[in-house]
Protein backbone atom coordinates (compact mmCIF):
# COMPACT_ATOMS: atom_id res chain seq x y z
CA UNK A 1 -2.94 10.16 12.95
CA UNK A 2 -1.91 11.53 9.61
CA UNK A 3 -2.72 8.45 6.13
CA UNK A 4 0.90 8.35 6.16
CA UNK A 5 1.28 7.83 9.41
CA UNK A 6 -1.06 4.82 9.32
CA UNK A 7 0.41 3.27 6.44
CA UNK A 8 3.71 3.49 7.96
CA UNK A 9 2.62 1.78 11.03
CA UNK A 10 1.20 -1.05 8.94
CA UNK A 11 4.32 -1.32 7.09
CA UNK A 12 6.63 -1.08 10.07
CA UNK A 13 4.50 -4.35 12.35
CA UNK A 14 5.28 -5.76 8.81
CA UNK A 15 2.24 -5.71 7.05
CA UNK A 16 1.78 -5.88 3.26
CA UNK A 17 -0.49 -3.39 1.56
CA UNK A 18 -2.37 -3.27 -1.31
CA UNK A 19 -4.86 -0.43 -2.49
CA UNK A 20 -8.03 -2.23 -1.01
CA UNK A 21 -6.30 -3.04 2.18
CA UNK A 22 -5.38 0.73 2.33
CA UNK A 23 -9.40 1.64 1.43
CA UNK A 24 -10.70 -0.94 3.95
CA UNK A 25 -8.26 0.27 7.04
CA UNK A 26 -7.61 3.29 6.67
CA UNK A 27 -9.84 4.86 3.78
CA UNK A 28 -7.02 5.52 1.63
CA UNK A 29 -8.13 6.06 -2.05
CA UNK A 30 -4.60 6.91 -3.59
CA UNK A 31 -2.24 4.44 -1.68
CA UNK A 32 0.77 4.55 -4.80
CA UNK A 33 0.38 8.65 -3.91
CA UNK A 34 1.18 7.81 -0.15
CA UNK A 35 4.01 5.62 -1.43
CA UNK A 36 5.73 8.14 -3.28
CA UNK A 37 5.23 10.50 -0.31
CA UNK A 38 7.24 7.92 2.20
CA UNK A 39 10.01 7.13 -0.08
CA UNK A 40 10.72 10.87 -0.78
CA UNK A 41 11.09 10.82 2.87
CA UNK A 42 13.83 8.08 2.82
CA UNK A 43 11.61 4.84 3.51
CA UNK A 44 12.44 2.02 1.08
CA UNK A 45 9.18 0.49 0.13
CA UNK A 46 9.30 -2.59 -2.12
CA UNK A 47 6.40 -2.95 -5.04
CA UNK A 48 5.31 -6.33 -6.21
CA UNK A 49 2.98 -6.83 -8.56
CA UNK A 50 0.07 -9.17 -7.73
CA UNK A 51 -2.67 -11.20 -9.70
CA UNK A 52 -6.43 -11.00 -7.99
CA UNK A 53 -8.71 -11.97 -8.55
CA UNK A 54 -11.93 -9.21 -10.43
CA UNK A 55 -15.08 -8.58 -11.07
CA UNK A 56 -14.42 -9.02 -14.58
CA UNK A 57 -11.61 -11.35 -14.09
CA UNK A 58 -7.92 -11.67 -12.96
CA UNK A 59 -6.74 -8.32 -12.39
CA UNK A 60 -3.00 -6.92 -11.15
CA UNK A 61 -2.90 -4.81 -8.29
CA UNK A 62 0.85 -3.90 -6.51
CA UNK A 63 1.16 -5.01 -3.32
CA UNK A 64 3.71 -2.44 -0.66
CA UNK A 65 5.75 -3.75 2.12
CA UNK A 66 8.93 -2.10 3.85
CA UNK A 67 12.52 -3.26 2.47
């Protein structure tokens, strides 16, 4: 199974994603790259923006889940 593929699977059982979920599953460095590939294929992915918290404090990270 393709990185897409995956993704889209999560997405579709209704999963949210966020670049270290992505790393951690499915060893997905570039997740926003595999974004942009599924919505040029017609999937409507919705971005939020999320607070986390860092190593060096709070840091923002988008979080992807299917429209």
């Amino acid at each position: 199974m393709s990185q897409n593929e995956s993704i889209l699977s999560a997405l579709k059982s209704g999963q949210e994603l966020t670049p270290a979920d992505a790393l951690a599953q499915f060893g997905v460095f570039r997740l926003a790259a595999r974004i942009d590939e599924l919505r040029a294929r017609g999937y409507s992915i919705q971005t939020t923006m999320r607070t986390v918290a860092g190593r060096h404090g709070p840091a923002r990270v988008a979080s992807y889940r299917l429209a």
